[in-house]
N, C-alpha and C. Protein backbone atom coordinates (compact mmCIF):
# COMPACT_ATOMS: atom_id res chain seq x y z
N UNK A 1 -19.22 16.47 0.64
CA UNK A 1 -17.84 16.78 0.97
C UNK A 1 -17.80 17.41 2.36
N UNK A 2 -17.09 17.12 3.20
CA UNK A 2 -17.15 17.49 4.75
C UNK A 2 -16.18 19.10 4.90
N UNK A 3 -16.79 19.69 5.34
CA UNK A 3 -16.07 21.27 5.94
C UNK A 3 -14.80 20.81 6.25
N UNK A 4 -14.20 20.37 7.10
CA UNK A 4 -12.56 20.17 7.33
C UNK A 4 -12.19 18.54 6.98
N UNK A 5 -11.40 18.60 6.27
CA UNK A 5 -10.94 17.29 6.03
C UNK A 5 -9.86 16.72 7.15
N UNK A 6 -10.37 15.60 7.03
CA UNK A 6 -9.67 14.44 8.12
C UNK A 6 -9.25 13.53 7.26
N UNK A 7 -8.78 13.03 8.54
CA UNK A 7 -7.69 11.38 7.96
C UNK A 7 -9.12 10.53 7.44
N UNK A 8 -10.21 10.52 8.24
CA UNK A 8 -11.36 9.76 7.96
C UNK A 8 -11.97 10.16 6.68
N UNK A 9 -11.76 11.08 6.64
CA UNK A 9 -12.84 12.13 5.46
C UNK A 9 -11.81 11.44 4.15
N UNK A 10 -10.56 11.42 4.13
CA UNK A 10 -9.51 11.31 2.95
C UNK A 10 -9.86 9.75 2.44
N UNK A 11 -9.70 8.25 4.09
CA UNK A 11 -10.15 7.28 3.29
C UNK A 11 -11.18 7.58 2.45
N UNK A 12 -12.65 7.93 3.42
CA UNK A 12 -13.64 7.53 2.74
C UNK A 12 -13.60 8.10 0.98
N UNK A 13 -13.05 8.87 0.77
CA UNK A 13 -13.10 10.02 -0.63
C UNK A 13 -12.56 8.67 -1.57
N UNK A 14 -11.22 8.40 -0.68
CA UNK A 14 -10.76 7.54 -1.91
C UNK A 14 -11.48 6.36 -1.71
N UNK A 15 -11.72 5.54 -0.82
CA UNK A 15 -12.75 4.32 -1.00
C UNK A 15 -14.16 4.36 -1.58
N UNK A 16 -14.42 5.65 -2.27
CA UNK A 16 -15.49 5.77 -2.48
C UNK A 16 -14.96 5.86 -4.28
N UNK A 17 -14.05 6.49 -4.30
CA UNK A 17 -13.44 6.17 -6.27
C UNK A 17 -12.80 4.93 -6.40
N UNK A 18 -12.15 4.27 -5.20
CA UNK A 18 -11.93 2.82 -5.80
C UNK A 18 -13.58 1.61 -5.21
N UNK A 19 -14.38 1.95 -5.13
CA UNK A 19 -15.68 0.95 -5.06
C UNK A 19 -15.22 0.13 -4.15
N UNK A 20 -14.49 0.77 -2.89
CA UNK A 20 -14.08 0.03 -1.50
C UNK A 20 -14.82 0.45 -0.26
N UNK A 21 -14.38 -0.97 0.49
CA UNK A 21 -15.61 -0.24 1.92
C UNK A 21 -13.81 0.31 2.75
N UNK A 22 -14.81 2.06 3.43
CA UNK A 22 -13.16 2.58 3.58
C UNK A 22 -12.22 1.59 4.71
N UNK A 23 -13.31 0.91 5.93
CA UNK A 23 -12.26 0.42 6.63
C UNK A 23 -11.53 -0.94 6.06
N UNK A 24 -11.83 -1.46 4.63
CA UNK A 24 -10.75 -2.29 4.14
C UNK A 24 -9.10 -1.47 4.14
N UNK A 25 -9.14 0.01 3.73
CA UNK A 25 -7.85 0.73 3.51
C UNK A 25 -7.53 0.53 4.23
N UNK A 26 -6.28 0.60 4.47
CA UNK A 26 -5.53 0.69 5.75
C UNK A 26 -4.28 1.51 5.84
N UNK A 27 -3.76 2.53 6.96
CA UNK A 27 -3.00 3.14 6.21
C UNK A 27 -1.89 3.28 5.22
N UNK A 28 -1.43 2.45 5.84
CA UNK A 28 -0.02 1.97 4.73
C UNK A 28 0.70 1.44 4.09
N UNK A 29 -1.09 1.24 3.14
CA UNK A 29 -1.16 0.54 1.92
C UNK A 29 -0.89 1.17 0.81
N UNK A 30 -0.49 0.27 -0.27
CA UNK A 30 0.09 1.48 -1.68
C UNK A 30 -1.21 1.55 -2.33
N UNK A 31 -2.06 2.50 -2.70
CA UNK A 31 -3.37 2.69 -3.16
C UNK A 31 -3.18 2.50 -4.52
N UNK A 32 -2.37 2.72 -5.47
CA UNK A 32 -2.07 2.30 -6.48
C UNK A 32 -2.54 0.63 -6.85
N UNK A 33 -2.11 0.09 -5.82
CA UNK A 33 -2.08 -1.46 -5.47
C UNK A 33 -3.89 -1.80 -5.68
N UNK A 34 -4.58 -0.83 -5.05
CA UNK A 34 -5.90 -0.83 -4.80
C UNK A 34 -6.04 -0.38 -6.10
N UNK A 35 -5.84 -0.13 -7.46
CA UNK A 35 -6.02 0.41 -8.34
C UNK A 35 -6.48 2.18 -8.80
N UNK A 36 -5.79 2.56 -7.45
CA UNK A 36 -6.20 4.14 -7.43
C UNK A 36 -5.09 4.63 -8.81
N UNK A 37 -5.71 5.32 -10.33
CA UNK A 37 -4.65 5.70 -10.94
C UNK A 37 -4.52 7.40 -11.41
N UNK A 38 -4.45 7.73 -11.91
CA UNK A 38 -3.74 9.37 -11.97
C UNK A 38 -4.86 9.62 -12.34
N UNK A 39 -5.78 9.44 -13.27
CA UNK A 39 -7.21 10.52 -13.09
C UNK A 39 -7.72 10.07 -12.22
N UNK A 40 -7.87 9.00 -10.79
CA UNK A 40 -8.41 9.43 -9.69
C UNK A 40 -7.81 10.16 -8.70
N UNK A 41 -6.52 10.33 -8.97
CA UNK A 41 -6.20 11.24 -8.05
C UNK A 41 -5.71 12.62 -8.07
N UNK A 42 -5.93 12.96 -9.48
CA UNK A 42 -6.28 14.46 -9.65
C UNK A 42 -7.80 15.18 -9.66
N UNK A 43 -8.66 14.04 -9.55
CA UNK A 43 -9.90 14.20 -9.15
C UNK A 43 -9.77 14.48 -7.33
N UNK A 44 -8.92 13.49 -6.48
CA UNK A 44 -8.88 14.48 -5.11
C UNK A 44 -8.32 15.20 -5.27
N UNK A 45 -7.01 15.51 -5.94
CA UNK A 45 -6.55 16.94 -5.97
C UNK A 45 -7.12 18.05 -6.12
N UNK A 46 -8.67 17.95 -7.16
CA UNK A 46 -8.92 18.78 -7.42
C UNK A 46 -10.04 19.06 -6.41
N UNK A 47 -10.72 17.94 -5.82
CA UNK A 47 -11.67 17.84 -4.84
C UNK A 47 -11.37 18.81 -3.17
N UNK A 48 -9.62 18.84 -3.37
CA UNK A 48 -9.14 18.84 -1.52
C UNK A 48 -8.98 20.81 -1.73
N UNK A 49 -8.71 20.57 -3.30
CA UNK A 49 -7.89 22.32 -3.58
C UNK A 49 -9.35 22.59 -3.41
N UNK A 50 -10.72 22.42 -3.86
CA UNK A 50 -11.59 23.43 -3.31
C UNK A 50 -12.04 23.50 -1.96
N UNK A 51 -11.95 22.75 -1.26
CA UNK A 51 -11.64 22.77 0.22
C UNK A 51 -10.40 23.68 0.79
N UNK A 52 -9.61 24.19 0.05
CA UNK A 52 -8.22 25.13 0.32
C UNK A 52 -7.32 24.67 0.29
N UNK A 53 -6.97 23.26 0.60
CA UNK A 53 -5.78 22.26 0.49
C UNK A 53 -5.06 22.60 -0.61
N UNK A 54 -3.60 23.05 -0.30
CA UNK A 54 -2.97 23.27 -1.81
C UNK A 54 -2.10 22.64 -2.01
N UNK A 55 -2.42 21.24 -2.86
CA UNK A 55 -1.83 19.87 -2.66
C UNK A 55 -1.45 19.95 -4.31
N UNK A 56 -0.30 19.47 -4.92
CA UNK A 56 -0.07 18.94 -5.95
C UNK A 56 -0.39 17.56 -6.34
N UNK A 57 -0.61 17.03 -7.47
CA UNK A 57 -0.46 15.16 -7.68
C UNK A 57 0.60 14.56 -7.35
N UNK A 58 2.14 15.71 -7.38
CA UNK A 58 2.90 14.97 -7.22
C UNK A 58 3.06 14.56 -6.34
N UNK A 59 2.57 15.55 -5.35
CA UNK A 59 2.51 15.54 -3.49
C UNK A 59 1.76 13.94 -3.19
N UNK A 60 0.74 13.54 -4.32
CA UNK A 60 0.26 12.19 -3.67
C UNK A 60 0.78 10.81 -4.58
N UNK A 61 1.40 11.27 -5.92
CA UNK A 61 1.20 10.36 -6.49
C UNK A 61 2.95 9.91 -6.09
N UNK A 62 3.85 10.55 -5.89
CA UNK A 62 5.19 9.94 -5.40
C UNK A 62 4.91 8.93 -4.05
N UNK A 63 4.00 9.36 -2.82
CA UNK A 63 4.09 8.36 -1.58
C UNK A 63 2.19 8.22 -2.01
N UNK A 64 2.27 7.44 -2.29
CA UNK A 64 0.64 6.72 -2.45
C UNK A 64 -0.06 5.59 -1.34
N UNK A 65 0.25 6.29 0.00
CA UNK A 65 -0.50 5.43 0.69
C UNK A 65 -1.58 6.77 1.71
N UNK A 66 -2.13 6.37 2.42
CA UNK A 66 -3.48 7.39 3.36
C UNK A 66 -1.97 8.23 4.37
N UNK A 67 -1.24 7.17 4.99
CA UNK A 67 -0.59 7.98 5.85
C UNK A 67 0.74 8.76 5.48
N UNK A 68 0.58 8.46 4.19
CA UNK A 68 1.90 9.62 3.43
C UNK A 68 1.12 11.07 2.97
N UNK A 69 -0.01 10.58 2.73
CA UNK A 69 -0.83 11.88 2.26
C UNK A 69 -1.11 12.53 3.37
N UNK A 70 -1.36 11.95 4.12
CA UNK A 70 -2.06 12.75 5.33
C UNK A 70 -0.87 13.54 6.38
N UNK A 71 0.05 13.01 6.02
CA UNK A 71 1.20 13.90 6.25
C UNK A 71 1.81 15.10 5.64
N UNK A 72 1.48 15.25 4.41
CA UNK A 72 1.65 16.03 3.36
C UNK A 72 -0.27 16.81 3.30
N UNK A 73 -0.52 16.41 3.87
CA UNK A 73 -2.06 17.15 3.85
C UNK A 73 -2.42 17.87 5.25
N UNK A 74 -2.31 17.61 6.39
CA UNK A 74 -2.38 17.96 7.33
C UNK A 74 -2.14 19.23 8.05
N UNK A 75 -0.48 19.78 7.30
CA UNK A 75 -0.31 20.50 7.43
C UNK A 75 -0.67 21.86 6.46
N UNK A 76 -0.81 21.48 5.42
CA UNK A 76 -1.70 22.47 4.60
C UNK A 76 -3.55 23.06 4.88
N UNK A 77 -3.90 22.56 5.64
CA UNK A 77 -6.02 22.58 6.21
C UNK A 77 -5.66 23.91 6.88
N UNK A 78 -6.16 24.93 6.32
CA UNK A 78 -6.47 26.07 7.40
C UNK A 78 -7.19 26.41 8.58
């Protein structure tokens, strides 16, 4: 798990729970679509909150693409 999370650091996390190579993602794709479903993504939730990120599911699971999260993530990284 990398010390500060990035936009890079976020694909790879999730291309690594959907068994994708990360530069297939792209940002503003619906990851859902990619078969990302609610226990993988309370697994990053729970992955980003020990990094300090204090992100809800709902925060990812309402806009489910890299560049909705990372908008909603960005500003939370201390």
């Amino acid at each position: 798990m990398p010390d500060k999370l990035t936009l890079e650091a976020v694909r790879e996390q999730v291309a690594e729970l959907l068994y994708e190579d990360p530069a297939e993602l792209a940002d503003d794709e619906d990851l859902i679509d990619w078969g990302l479903d609610s226990v993988r993504i309370m697994t990053l939730v729970e992955q980003w909150r020990k990094q300090g990120v204090q992100i809800t599911f709902a925060d990812l699971a309402e806009r489910p693409t890299l560049a909705d999260w990372w908008q909603v993530i960005e500003p939370k990284i201390g």
